[in-house]
PDB file of N, CA and C in Angstrom:
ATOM      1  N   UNK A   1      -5.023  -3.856 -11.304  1.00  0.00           N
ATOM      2  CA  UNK A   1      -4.481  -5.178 -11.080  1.00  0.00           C
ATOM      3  C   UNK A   1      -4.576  -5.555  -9.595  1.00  0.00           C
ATOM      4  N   UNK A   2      -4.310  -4.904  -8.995  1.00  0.00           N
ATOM      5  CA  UNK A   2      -4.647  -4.806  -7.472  1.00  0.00           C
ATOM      6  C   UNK A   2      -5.040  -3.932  -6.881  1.00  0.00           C
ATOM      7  N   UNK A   3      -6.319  -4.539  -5.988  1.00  0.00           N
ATOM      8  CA  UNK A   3      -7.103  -3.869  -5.071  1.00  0.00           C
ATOM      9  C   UNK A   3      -6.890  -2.828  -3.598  1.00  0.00           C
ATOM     10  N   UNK A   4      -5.705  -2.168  -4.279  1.00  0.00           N
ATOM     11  CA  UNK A   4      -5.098  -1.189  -3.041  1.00  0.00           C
ATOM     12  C   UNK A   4      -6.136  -0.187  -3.292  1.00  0.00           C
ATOM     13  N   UNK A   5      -6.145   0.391  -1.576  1.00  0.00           N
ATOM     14  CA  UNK A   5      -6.652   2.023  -1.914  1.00  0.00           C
ATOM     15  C   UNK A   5      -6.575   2.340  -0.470  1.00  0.00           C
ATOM     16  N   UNK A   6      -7.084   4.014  -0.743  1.00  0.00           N
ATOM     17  CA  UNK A   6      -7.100   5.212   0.581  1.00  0.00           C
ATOM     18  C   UNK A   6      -8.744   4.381   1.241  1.00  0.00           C
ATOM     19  N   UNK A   7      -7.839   4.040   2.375  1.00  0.00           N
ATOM     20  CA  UNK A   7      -9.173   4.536   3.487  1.00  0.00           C
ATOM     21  C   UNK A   7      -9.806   5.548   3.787  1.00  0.00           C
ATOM     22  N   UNK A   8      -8.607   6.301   3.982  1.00  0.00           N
ATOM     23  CA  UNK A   8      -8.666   7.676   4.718  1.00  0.00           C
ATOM     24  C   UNK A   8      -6.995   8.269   4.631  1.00  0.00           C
ATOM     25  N   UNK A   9      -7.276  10.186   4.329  1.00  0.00           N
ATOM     26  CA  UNK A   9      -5.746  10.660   4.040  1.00  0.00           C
ATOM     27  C   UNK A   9      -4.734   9.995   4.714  1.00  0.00           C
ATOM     28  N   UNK A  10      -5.371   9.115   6.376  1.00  0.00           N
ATOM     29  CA  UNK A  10      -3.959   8.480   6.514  1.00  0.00           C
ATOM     30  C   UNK A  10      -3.873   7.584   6.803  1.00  0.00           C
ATOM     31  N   UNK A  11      -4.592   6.522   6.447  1.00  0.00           N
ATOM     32  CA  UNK A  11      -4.980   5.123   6.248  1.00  0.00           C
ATOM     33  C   UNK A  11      -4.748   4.397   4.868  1.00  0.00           C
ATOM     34  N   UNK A  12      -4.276   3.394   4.583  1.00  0.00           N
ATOM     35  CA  UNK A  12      -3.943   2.666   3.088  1.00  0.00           C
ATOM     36  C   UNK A  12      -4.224   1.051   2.963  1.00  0.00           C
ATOM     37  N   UNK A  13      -5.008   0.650   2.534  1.00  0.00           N
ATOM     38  CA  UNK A  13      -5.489  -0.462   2.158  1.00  0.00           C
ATOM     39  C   UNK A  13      -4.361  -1.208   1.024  1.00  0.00           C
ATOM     40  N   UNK A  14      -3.947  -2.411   1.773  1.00  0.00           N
ATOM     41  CA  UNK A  14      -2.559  -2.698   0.577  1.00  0.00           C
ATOM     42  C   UNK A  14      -2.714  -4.250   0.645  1.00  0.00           C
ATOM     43  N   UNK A  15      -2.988  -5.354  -0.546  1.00  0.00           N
ATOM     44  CA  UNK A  15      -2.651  -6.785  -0.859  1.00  0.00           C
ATOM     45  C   UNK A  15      -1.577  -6.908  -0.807  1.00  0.00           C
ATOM     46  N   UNK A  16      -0.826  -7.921  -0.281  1.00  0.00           N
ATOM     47  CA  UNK A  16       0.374  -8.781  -0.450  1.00  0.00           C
ATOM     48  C   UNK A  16       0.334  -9.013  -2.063  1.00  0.00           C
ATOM     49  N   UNK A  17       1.584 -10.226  -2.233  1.00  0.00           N
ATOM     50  CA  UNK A  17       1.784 -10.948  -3.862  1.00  0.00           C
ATOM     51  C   UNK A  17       0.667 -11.947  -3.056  1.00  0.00           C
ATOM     52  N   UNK A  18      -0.103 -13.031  -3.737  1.00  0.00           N
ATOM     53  CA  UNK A  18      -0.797 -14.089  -3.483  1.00  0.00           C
ATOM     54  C   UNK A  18      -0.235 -15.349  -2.801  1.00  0.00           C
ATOM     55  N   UNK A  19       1.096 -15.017  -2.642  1.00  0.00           N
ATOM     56  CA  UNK A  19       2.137 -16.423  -2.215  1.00  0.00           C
ATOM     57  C   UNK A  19       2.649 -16.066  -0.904  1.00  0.00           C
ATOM     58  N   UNK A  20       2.521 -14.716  -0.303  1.00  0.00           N
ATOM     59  CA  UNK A  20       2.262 -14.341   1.079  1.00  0.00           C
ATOM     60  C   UNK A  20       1.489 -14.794   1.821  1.00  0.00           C
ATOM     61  N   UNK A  21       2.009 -15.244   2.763  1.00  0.00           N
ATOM     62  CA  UNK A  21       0.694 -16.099   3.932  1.00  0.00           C
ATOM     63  C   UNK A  21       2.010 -15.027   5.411  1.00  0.00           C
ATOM     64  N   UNK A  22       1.006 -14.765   6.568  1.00  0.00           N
ATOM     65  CA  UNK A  22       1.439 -14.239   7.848  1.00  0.00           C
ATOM     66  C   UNK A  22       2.650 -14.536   8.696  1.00  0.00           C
ATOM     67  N   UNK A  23       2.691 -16.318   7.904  1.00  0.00           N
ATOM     68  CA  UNK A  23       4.100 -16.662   8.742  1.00  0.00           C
ATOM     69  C   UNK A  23       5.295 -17.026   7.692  1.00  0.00           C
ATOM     70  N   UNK A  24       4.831 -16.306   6.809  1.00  0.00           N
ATOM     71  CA  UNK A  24       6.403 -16.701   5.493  1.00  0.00           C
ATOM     72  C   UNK A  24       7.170 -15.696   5.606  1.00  0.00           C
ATOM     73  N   UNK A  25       8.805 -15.729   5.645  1.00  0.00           N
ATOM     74  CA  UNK A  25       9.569 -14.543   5.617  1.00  0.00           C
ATOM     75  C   UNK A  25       8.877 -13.474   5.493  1.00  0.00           C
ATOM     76  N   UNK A  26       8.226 -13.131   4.361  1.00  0.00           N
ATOM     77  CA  UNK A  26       8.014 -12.121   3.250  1.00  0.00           C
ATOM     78  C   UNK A  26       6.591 -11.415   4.373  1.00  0.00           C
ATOM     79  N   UNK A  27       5.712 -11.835   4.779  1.00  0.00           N
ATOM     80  CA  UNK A  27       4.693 -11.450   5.661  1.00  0.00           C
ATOM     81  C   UNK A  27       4.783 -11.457   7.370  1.00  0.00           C
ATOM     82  N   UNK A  28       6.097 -11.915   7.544  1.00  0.00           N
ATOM     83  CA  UNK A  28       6.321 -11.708   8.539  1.00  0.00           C
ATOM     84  C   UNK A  28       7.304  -9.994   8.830  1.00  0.00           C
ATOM     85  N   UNK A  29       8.043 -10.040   7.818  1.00  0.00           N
ATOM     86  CA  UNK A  29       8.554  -8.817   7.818  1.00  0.00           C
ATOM     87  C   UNK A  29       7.303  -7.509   7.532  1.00  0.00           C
ATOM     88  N   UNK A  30       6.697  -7.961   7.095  1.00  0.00           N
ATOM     89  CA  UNK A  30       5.760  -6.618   6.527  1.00  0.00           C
ATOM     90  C   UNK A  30       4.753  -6.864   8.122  1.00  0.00           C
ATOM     91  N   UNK A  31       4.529  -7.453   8.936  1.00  0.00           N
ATOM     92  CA  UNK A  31       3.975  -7.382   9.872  1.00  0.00           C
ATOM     93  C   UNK A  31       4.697  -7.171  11.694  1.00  0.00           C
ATOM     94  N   UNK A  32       5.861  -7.033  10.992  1.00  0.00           N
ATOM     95  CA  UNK A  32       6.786  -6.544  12.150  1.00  0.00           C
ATOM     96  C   UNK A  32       8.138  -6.411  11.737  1.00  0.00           C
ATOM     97  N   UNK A  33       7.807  -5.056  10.982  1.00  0.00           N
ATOM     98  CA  UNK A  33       9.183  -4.933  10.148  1.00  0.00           C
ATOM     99  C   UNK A  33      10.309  -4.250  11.077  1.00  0.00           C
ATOM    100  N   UNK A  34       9.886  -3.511  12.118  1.00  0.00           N
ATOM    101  CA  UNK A  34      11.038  -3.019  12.837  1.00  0.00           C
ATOM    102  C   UNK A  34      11.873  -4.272  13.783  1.00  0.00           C
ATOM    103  N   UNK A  35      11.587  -5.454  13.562  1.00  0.00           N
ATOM    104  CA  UNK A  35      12.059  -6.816  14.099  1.00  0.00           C
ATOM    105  C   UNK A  35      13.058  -7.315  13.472  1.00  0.00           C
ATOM    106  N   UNK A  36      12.858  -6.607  11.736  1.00  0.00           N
ATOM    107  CA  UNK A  36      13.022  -7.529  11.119  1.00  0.00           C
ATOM    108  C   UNK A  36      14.110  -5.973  10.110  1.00  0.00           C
ATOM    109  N   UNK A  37      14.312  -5.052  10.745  1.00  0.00           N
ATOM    110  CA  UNK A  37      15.348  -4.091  10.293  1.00  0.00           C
ATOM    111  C   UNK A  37      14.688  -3.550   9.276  1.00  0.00           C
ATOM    112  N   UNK A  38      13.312  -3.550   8.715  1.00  0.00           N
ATOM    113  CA  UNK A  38      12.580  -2.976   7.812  1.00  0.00           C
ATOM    114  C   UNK A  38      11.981  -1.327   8.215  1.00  0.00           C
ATOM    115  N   UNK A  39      11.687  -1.114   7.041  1.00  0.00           N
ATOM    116  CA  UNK A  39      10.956   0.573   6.775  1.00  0.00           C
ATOM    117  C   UNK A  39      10.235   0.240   5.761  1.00  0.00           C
ATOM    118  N   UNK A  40       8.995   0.441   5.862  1.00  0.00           N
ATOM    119  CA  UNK A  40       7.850   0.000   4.364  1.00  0.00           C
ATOM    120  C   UNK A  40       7.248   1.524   4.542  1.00  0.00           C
ATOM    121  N   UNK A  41       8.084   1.520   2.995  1.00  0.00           N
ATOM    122  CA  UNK A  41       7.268   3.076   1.940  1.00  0.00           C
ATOM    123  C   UNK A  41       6.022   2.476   1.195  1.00  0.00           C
ATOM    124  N   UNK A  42       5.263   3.610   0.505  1.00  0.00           N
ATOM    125  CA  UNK A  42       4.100   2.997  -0.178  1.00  0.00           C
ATOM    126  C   UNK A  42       4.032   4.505  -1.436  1.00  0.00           C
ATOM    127  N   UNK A  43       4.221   3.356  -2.529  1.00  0.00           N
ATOM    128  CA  UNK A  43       4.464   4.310  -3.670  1.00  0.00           C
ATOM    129  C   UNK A  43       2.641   3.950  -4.116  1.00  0.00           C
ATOM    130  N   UNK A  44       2.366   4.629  -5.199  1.00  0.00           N
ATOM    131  CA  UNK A  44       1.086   4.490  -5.466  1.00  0.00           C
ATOM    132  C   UNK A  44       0.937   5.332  -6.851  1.00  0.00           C
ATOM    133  N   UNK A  45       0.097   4.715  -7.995  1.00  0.00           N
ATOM    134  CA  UNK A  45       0.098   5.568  -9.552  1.00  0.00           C
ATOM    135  C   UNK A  45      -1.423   5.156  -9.426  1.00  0.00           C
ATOM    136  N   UNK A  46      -2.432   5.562 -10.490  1.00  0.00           N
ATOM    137  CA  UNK A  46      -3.661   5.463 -10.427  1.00  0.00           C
ATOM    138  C   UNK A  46      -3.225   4.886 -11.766  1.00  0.00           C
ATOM    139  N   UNK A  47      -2.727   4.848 -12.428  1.00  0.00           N
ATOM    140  CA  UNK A  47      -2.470   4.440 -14.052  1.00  0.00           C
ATOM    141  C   UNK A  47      -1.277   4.377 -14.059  1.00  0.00           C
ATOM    142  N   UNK A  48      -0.835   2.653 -15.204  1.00  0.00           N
ATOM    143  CA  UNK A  48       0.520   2.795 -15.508  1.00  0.00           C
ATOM    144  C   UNK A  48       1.425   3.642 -16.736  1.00  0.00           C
ATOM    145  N   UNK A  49       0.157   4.089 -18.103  1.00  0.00           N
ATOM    146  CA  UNK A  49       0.507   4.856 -18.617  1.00  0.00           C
ATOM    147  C   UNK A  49      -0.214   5.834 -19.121  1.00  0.00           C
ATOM    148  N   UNK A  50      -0.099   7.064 -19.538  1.00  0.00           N
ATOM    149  CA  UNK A  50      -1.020   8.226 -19.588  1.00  0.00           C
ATOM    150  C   UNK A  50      -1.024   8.166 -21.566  1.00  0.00           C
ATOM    151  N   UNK A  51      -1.965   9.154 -21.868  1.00  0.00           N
ATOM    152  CA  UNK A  51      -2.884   8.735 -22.871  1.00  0.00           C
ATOM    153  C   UNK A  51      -2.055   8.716 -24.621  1.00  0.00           C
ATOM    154  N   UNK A  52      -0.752   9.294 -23.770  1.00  0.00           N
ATOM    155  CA  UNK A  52       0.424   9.193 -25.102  1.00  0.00           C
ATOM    156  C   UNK A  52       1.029   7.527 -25.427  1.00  0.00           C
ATOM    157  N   UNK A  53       0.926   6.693 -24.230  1.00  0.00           N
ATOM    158  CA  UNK A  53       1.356   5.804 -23.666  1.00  0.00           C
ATOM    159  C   UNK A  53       3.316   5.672 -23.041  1.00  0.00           C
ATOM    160  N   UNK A  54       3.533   7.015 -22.502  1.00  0.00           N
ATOM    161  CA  UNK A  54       4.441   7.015 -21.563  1.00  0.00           C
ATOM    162  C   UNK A  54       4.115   6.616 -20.200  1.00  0.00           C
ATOM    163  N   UNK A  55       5.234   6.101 -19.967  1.00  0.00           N
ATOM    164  CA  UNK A  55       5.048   5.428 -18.702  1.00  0.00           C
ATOM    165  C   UNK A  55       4.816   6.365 -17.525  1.00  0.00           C
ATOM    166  N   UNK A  56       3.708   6.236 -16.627  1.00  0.00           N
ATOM    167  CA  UNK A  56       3.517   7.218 -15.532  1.00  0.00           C
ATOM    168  C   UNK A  56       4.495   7.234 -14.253  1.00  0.00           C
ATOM    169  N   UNK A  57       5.318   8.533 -13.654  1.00  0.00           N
ATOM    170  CA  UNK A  57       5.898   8.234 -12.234  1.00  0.00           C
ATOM    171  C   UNK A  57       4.895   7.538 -11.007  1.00  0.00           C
ATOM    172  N   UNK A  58       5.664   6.885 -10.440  1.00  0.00           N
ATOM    173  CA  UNK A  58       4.439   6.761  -8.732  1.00  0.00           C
ATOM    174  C   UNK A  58       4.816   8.019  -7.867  1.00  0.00           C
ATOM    175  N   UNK A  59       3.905   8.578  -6.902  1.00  0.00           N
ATOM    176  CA  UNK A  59       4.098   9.741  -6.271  1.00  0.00           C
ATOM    177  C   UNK A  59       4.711   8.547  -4.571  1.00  0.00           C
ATOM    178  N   UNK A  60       5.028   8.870  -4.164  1.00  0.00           N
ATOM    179  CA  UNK A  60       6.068   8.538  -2.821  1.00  0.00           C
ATOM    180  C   UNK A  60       4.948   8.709  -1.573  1.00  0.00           C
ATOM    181  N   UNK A  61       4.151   8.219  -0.612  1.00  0.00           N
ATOM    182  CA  UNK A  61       3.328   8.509   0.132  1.00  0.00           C
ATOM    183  C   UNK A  61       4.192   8.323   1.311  1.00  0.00           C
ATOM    184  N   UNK A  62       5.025   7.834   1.489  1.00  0.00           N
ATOM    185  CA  UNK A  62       6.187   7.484   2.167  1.00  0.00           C
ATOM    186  C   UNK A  62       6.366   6.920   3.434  1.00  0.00           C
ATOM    187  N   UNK A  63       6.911   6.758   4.697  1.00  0.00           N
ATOM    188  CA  UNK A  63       6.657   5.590   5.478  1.00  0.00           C
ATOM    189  C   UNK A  63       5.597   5.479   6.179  1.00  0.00           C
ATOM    190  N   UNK A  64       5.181   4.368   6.399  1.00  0.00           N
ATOM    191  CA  UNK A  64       4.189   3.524   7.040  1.00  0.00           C
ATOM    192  C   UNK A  64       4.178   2.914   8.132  1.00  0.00           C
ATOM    193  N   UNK A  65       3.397   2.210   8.871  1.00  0.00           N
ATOM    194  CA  UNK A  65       3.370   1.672   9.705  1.00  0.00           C
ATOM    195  C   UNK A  65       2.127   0.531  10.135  1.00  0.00           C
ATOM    196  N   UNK A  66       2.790  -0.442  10.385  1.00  0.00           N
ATOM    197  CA  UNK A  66       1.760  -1.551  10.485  1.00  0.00           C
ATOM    198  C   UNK A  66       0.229  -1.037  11.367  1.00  0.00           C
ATOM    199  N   UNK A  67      -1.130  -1.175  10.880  1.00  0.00           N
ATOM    200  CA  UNK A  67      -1.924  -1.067  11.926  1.00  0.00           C
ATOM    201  C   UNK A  67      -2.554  -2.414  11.765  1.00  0.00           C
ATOM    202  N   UNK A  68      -2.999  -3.130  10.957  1.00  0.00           N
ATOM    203  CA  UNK A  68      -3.605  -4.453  11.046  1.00  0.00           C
ATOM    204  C   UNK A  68      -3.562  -5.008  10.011  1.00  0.00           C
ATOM    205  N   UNK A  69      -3.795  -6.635  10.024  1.00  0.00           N
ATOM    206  CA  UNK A  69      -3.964  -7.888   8.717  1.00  0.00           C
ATOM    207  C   UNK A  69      -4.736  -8.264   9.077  1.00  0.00           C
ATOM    208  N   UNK A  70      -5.482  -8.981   7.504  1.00  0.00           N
ATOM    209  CA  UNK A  70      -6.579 -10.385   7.348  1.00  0.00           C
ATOM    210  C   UNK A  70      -6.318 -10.926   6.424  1.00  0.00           C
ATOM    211  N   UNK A  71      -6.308 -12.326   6.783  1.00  0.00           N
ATOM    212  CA  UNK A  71      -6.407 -13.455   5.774  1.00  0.00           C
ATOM    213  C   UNK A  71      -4.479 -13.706   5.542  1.00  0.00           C
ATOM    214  N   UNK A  72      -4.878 -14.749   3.875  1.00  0.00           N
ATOM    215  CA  UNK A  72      -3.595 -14.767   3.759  1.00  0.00           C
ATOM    216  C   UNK A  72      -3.644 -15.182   2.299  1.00  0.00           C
ATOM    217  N   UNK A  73      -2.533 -14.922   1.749  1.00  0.00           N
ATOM    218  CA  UNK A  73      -1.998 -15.327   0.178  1.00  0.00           C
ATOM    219  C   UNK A  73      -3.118 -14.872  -0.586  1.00  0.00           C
ATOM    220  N   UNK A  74      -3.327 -13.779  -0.731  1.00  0.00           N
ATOM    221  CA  UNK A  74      -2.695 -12.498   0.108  1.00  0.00           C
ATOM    222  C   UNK A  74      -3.342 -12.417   1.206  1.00  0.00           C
ATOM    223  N   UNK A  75      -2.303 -11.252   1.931  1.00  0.00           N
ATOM    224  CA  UNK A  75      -2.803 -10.617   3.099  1.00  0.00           C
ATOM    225  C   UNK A  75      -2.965  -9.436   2.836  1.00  0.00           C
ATOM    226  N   UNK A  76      -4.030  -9.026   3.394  1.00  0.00           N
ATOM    227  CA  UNK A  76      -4.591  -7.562   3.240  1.00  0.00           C
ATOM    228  C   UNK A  76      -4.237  -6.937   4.532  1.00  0.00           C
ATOM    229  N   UNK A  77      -3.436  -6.143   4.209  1.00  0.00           N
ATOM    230  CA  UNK A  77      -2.672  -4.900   5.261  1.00  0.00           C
ATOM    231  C   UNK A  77      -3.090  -3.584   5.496  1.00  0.00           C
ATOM    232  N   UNK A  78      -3.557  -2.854   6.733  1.00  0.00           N
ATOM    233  CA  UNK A  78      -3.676  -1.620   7.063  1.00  0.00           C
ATOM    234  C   UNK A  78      -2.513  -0.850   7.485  1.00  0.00           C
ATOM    235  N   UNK A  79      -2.215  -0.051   6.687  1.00  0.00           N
ATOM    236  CA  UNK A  79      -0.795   0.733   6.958  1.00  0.00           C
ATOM    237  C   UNK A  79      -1.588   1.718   7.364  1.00  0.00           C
ATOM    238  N   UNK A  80      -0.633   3.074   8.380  1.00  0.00           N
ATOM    239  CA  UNK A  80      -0.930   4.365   8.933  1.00  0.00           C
ATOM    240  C   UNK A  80      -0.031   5.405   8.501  1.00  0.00           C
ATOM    241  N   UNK A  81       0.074   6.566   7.618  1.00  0.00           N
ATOM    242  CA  UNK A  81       1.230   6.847   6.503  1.00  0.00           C
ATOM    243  C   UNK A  81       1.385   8.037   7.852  1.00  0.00           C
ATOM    244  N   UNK A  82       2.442   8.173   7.871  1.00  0.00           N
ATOM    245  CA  UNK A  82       3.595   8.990   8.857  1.00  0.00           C
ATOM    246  C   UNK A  82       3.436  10.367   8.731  1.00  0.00           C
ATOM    247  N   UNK A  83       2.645  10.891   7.060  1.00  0.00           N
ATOM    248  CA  UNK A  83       2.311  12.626   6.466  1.00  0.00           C
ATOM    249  C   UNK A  83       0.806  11.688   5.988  1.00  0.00           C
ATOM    250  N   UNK A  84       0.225  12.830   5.969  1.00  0.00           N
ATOM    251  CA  UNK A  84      -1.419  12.612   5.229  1.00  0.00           C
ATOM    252  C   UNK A  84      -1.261  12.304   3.983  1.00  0.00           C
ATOM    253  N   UNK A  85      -1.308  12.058   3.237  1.00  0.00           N
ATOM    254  CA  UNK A  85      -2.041  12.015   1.759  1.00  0.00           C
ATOM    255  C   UNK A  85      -2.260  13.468   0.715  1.00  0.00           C
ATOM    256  N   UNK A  86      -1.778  14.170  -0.193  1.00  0.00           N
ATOM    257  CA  UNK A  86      -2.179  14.649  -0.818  1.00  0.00           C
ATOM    258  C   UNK A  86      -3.835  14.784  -0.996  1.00  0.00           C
ATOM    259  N   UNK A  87      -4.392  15.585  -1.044  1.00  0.00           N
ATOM    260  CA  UNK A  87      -5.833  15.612  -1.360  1.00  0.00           C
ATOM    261  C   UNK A  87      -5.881  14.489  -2.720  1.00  0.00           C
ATOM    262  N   UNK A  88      -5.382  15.437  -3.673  1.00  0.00           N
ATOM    263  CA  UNK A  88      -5.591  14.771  -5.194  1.00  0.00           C
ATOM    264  C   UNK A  88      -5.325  13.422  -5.365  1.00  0.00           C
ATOM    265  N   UNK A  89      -4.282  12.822  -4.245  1.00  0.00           N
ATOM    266  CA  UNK A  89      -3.817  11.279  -4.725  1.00  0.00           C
ATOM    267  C   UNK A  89      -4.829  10.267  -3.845  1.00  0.00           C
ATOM    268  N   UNK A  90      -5.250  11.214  -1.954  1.00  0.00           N
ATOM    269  CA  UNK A  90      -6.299  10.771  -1.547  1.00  0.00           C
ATOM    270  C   UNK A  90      -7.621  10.595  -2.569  1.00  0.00           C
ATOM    271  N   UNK A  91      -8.097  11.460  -3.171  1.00  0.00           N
ATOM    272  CA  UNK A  91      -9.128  11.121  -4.212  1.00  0.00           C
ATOM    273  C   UNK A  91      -9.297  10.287  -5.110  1.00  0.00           C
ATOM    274  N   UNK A  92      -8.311  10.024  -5.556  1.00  0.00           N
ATOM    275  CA  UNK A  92      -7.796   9.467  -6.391  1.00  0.00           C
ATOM    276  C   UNK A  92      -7.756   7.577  -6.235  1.00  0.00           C
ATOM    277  N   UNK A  93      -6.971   7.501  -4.829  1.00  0.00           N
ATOM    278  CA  UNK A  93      -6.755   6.618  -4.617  1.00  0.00           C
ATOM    279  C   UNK A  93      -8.263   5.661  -3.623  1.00  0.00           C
ATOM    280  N   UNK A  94      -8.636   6.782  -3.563  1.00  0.00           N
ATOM    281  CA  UNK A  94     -10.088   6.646  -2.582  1.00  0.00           C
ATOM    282  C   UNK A  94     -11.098   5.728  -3.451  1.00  0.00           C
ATOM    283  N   UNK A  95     -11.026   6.351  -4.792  1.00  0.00           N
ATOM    284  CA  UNK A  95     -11.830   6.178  -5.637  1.00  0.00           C
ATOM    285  C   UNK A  95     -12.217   4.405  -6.396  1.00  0.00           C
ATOM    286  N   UNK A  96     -10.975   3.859  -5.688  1.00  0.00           N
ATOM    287  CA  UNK A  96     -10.658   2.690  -5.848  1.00  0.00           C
ATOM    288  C   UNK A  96     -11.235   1.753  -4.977  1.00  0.00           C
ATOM    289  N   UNK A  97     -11.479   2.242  -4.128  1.00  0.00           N
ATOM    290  CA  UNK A  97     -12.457   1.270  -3.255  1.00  0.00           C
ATOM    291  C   UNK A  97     -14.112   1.495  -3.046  1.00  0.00           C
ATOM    292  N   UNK A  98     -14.310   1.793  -3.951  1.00  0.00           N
ATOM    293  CA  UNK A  98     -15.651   2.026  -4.373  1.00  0.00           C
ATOM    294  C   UNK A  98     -16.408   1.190  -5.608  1.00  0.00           C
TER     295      UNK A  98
END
């Protein structure tokens, strides 16, 4: 549904909702969230349900940090994750931008 993925184990490629533009509350906090009393985690599932059709957990990649935006509604965000990436969820999630 959306075009998130691994750059790199510690790099994350992340869309806004489509109604995000750079200077609306909502994108202004995600672009200077320590301004704005924020902490942005980044949960991440490769699938929402597995082949029984139970619902899948997201694994926790956990805090982030702004490195850059483009565009708007959406904005496409470069986060820098604070721990690397799991290999398996890096792969995983890698695989998505391909």
């Amino acid at each position: 549904m959306y075009k998130d993925y691994a750059i790199s184990p510690e790099l994350f490629h992340w869309k806004s909702q489509n109604a995000t533009s750079p200077g609306s509350p909502t994108g202004r906090r995600y672009l200077d969230p320590t301004a704005h009393g924020s902490k942005i985690l980044i949960f991440t599932r490769d699938t929402s349900e597995d082949e029984t059709g139970l619902t899948v957990p997201y694994t926790c990649l956990g805090q982030v940090d702004y490195v850059q935006h483009a565009g708007e509604k959406p904005v496409a965000i470069t986060w820098r994750l604070h721990r690397t990436m799991p290999a398996d969820v890096f792969a995983t999630a890698a695989a998505v931008a391909r």
